[in-house]
N, C-alpha and C. Protein backbone atom coordinates (compact mmCIF):
# COMPACT_ATOMS: atom_id res chain seq x y z
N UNK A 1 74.77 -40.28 -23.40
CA UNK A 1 73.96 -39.66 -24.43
C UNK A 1 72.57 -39.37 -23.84
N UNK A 2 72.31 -37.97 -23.70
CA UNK A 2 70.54 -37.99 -23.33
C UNK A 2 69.88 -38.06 -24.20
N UNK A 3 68.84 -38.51 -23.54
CA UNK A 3 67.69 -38.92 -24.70
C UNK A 3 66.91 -37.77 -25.17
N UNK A 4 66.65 -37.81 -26.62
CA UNK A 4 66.41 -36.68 -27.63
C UNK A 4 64.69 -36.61 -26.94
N UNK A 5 63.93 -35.64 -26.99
CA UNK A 5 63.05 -35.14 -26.39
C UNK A 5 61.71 -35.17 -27.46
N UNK A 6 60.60 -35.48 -27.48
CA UNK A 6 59.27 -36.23 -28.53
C UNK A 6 58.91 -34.21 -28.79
N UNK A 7 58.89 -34.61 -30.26
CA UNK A 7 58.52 -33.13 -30.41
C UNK A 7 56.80 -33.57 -30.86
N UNK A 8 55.92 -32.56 -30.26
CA UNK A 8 54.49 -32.83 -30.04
C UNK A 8 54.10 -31.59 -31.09
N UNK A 9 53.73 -31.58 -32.36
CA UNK A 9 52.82 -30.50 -32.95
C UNK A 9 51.78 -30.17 -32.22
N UNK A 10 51.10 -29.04 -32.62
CA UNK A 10 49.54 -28.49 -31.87
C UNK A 10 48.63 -29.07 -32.10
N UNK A 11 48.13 -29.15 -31.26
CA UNK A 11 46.48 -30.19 -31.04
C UNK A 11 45.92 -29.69 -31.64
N UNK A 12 45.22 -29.90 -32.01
CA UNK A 12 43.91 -30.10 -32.77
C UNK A 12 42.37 -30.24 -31.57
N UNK A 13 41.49 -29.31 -32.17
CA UNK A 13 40.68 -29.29 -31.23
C UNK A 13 39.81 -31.06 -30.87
N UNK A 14 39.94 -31.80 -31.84
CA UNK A 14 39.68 -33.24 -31.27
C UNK A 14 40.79 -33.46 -30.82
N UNK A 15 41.57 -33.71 -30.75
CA UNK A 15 42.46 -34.22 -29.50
C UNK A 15 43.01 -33.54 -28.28
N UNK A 16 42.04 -32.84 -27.77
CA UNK A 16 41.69 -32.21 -26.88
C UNK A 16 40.86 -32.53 -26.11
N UNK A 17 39.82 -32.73 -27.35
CA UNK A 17 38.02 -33.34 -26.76
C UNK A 17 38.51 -34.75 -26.35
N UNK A 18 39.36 -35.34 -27.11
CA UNK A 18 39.25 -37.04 -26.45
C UNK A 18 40.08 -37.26 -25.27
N UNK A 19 41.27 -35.85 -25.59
CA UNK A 19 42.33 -36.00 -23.96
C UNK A 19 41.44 -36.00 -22.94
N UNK A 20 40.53 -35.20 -22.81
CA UNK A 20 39.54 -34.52 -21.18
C UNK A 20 38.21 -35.36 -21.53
N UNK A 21 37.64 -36.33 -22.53
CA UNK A 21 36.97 -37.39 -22.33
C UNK A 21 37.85 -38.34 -21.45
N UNK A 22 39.11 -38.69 -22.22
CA UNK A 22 39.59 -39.86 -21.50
C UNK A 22 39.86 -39.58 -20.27
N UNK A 23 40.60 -38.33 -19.74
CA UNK A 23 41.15 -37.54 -18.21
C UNK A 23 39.28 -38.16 -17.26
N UNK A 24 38.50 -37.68 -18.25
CA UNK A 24 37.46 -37.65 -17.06
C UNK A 24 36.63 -39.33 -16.91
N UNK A 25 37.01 -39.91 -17.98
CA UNK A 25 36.82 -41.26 -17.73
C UNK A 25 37.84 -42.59 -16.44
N UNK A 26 38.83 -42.14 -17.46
CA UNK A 26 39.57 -42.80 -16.29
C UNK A 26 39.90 -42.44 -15.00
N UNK A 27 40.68 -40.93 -15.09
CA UNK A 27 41.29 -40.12 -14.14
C UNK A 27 42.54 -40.28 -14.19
N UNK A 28 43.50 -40.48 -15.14
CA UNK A 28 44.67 -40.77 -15.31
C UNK A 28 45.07 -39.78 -15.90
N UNK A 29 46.15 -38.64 -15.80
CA UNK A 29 46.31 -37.63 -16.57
C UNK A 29 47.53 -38.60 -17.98
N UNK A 30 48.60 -39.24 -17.44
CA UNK A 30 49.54 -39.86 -18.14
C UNK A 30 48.55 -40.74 -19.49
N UNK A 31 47.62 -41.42 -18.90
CA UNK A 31 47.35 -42.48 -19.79
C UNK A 31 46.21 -41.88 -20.98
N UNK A 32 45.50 -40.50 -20.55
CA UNK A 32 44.67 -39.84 -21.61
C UNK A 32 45.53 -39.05 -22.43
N UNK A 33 46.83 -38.70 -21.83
CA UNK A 33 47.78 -37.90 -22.63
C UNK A 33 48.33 -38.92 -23.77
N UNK A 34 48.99 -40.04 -23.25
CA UNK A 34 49.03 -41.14 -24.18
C UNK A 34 47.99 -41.32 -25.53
N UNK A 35 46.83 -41.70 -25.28
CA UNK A 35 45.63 -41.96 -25.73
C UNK A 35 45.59 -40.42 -26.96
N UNK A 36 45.43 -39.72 -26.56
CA UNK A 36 45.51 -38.30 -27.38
C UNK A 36 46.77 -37.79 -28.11
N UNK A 37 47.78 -38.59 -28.13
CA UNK A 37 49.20 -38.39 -28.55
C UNK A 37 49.56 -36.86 -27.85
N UNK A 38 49.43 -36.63 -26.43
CA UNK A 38 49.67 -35.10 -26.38
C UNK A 38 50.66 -35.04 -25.37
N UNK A 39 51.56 -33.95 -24.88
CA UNK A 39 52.16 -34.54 -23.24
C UNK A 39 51.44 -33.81 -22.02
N UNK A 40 52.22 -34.25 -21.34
CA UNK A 40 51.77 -33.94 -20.22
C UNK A 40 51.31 -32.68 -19.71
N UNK A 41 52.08 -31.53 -20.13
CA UNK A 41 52.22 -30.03 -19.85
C UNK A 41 51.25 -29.89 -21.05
N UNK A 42 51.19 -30.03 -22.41
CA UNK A 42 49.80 -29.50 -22.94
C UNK A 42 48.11 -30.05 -22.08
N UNK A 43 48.04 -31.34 -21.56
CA UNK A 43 46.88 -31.13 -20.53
C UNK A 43 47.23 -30.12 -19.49
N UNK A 44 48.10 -29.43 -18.81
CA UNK A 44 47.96 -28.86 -17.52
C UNK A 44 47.82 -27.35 -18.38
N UNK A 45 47.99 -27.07 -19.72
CA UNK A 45 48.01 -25.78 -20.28
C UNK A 45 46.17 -25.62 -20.55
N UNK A 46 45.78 -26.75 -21.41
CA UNK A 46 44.37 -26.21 -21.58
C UNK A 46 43.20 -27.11 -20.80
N UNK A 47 43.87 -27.59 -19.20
CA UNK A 47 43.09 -27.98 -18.13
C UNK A 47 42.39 -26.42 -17.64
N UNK A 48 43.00 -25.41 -17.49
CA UNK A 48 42.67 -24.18 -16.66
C UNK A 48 40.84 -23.46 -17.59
N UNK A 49 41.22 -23.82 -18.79
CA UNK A 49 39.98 -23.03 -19.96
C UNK A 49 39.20 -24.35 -19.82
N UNK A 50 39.26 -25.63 -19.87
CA UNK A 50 38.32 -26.46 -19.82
C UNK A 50 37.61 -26.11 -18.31
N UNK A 51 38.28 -26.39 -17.37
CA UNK A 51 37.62 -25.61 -15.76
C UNK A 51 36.48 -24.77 -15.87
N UNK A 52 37.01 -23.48 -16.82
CA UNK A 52 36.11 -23.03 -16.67
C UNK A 52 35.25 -22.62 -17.88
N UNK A 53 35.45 -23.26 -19.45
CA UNK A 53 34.37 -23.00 -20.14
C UNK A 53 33.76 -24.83 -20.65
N UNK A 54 34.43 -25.48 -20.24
CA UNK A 54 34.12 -27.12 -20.61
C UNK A 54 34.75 -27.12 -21.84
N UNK A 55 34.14 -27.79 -22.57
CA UNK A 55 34.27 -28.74 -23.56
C UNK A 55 34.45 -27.30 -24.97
N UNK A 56 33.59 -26.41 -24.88
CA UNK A 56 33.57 -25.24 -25.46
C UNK A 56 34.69 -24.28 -25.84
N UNK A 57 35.32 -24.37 -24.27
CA UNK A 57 36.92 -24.07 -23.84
C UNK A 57 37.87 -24.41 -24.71
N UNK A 58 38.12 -25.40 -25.16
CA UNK A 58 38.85 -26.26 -26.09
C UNK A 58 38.75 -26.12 -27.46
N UNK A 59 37.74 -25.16 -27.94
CA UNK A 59 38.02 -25.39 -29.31
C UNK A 59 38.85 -24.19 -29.84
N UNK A 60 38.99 -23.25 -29.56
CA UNK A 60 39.97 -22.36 -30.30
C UNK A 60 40.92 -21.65 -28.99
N UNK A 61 42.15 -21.58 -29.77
CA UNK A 61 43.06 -21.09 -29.35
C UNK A 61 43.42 -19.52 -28.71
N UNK A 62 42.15 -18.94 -28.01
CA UNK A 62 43.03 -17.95 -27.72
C UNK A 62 44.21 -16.74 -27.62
N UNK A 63 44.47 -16.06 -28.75
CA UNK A 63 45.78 -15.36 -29.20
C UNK A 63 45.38 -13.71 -28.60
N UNK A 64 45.88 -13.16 -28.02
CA UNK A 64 46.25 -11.69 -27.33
C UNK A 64 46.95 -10.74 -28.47
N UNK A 65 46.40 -9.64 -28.50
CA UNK A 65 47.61 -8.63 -29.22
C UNK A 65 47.47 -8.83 -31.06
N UNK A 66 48.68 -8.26 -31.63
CA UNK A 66 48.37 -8.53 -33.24
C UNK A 66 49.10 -9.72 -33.21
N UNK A 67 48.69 -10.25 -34.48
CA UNK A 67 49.84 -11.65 -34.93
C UNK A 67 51.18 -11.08 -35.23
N UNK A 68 51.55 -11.92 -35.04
CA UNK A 68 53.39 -11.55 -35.35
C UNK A 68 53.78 -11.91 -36.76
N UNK A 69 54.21 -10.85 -36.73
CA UNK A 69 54.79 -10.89 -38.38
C UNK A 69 54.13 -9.69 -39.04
N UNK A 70 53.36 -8.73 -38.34
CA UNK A 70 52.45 -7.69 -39.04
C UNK A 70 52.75 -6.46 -39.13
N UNK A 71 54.27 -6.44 -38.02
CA UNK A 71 54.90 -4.86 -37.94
C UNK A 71 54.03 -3.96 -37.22
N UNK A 72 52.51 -4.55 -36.51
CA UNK A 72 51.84 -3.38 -35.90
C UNK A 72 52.36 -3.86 -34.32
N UNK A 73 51.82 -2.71 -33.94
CA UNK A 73 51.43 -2.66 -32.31
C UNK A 73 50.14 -2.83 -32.16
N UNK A 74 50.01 -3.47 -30.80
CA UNK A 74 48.33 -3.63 -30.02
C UNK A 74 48.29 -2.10 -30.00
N UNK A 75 47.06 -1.30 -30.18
CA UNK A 75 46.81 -0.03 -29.61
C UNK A 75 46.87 0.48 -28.44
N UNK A 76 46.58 -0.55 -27.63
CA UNK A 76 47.26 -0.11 -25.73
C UNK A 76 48.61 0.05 -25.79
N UNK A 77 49.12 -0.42 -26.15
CA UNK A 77 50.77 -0.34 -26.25
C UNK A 77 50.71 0.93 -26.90
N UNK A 78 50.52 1.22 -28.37
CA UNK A 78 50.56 2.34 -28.89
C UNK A 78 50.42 3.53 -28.21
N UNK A 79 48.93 3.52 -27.46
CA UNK A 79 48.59 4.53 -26.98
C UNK A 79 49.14 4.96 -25.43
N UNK A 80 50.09 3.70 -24.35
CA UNK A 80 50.99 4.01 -23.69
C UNK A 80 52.29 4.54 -23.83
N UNK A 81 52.85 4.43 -25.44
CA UNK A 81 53.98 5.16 -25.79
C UNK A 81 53.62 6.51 -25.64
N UNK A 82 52.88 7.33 -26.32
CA UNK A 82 51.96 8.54 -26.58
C UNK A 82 52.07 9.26 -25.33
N UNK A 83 51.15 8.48 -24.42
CA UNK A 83 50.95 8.98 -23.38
C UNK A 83 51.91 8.95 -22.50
N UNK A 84 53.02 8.33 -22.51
CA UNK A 84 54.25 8.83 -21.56
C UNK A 84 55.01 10.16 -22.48
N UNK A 85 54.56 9.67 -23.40
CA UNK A 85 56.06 10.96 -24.52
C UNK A 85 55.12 12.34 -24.10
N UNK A 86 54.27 12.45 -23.88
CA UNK A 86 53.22 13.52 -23.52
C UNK A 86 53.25 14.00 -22.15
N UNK A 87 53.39 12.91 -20.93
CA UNK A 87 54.04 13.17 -19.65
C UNK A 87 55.38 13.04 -19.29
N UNK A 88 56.13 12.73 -20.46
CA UNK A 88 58.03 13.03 -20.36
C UNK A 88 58.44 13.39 -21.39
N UNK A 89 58.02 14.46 -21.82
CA UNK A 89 58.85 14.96 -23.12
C UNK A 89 60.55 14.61 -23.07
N UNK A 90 61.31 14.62 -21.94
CA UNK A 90 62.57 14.55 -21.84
C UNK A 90 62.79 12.89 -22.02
N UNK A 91 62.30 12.44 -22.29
CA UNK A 91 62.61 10.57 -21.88
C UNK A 91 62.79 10.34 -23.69
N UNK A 92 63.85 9.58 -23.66
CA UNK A 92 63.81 8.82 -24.98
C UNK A 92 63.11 7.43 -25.16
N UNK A 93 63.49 7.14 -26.29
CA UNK A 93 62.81 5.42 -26.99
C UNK A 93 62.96 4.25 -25.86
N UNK A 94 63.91 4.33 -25.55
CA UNK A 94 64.87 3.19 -24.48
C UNK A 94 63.87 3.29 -23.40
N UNK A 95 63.95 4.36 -22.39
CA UNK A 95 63.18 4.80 -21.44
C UNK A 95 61.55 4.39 -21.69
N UNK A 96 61.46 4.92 -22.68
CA UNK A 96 59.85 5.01 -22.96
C UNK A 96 59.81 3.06 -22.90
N UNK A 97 60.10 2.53 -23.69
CA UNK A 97 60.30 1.26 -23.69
C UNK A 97 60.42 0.41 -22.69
N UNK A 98 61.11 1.05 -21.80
CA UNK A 98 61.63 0.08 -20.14
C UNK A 98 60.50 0.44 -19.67
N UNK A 99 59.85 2.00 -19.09
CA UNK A 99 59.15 2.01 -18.25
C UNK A 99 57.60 1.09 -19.01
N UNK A 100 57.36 0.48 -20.28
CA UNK A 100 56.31 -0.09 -20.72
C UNK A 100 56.59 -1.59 -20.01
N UNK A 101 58.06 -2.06 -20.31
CA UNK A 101 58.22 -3.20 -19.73
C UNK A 101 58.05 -3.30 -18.34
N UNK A 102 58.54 -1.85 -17.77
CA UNK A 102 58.43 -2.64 -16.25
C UNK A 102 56.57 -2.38 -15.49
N UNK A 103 55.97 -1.80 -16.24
CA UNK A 103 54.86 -1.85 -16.17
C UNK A 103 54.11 -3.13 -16.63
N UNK A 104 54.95 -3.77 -17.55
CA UNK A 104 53.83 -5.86 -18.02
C UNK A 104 55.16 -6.12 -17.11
N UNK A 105 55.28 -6.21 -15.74
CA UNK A 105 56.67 -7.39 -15.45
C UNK A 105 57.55 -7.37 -15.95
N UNK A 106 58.11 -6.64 -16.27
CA UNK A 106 59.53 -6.73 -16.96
C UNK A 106 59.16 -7.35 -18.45
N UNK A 107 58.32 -7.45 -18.93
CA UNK A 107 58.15 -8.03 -20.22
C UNK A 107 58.48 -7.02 -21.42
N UNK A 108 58.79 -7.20 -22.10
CA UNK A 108 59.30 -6.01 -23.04
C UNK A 108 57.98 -6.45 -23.94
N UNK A 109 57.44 -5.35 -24.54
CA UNK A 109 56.16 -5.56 -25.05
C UNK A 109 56.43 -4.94 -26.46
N UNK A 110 57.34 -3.74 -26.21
CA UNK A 110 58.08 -2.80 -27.93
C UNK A 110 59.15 -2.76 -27.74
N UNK A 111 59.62 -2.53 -28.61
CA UNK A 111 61.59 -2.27 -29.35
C UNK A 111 61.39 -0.87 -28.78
N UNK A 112 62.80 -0.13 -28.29
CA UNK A 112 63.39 1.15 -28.59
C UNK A 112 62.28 1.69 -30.20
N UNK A 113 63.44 0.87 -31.16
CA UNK A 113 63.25 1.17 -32.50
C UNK A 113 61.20 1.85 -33.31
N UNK A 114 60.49 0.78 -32.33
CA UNK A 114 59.63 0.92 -32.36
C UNK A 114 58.63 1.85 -31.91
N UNK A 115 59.10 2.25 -30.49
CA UNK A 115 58.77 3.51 -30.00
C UNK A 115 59.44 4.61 -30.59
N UNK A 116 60.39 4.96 -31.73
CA UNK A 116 60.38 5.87 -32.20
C UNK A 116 59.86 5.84 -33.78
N UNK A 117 59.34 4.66 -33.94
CA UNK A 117 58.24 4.80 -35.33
C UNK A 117 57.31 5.06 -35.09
N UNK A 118 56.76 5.00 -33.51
CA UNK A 118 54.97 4.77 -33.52
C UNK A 118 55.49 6.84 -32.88
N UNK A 119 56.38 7.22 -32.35
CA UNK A 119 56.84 8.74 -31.85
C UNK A 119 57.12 9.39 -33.34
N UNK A 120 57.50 8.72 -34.45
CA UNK A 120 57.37 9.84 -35.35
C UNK A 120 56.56 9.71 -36.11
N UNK A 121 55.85 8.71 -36.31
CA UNK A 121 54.46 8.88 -36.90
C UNK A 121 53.27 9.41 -36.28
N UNK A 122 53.19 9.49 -35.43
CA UNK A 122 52.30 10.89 -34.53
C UNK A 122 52.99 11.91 -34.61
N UNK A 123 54.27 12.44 -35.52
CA UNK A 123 54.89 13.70 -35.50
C UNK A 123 55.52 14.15 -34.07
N UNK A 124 56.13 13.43 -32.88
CA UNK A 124 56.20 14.04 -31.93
C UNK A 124 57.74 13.48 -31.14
N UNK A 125 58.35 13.13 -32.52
CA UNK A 125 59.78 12.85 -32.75
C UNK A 125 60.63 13.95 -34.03
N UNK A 126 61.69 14.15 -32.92
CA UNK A 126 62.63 15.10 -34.27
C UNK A 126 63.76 14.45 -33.92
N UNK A 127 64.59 14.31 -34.75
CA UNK A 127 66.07 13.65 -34.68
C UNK A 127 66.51 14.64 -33.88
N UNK A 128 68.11 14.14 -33.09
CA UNK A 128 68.60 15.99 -32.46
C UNK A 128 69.75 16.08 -32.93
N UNK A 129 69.54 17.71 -33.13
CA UNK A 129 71.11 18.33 -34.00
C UNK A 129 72.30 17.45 -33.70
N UNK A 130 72.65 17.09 -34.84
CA UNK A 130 74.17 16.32 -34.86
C UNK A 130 73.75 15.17 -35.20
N UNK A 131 72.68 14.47 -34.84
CA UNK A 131 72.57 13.15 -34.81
C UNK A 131 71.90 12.70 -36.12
N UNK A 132 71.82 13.37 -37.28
CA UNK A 132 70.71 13.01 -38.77
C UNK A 132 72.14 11.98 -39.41
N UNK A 133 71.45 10.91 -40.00
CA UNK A 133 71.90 10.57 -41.04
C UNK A 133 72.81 10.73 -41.53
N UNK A 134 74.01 10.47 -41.68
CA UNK A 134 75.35 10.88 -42.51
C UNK A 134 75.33 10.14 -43.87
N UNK A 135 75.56 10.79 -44.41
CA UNK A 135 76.29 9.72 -45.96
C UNK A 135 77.91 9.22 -45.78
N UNK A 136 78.03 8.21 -45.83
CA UNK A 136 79.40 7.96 -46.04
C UNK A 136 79.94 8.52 -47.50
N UNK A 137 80.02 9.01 -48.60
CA UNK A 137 80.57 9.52 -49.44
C UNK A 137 79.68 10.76 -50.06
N UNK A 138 80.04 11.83 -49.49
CA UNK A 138 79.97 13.32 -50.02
C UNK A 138 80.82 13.36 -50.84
N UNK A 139 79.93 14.25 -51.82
CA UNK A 139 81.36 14.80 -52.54
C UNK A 139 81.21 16.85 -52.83
């Protein structure tokens, strides 16, 4: 049977301040992590921002881009869809999409789906003949 793994909620900006009091008192990374209820890999995550803003470093979290859950795009993203559909008119959603990913590392940054909401809401998407919408029951 392996042993079930300590699930650690998010710190709190005091237990942060007392992890890197205690780290710099003792010098023990294990025993200030202890002391702070935190593990190990959350000191080596916000060791790099304490380095270099101190104690200051530590109090807020840092977040990139929109929050999730908002249905937007960052505007760089936005405005790299644009600007490829403008230098490849021939490239679809997929395409447009990969070459964004392989531009962050392979990181996929938008959906297909998405590059053709943010392409037809700038008007510079048309469905192509054959491909609209069907109804399953005409009559």
């Amino acid at each position: 049977m392996s042993k079930k793994r300590t699930y650690f909620p998010r710190t709190t900006p005091q237990q942060r301040k007392l992890l890197f009091e205690t780290w710099e008192a003792i010098s023990d990374v294990a025993e200030a992590c202890q002391k702070a209820h935190v593990s190990v890999g959350t000191f080596y995550y916000w060791k790099s921002r304490f380095d270099t803003d101190g104690y200051a470093g530590l109090e807020h979290c840092r977040k990139d881009g929109v929050p999730k859950g908002t249905g937007k795009v960052a505007k760089k993203v936005e405005d790299g869809v644009l600007a490829l559909r403008r230098a490849h008119a021939d490239w679809g959603k997929e395409r447009i999409a990969d070459e964004i990913a392989k531009a962050n590392n392979w990181v996929p940054l938008v959906s297909p789906n998405t590059v053709r909401r943010i392409l037809m809401d700038a008007g510079m998407w048309t469905p192509e003949k054959g491909k609209e919408k069907k109804t399953p029951f005409k009559q």
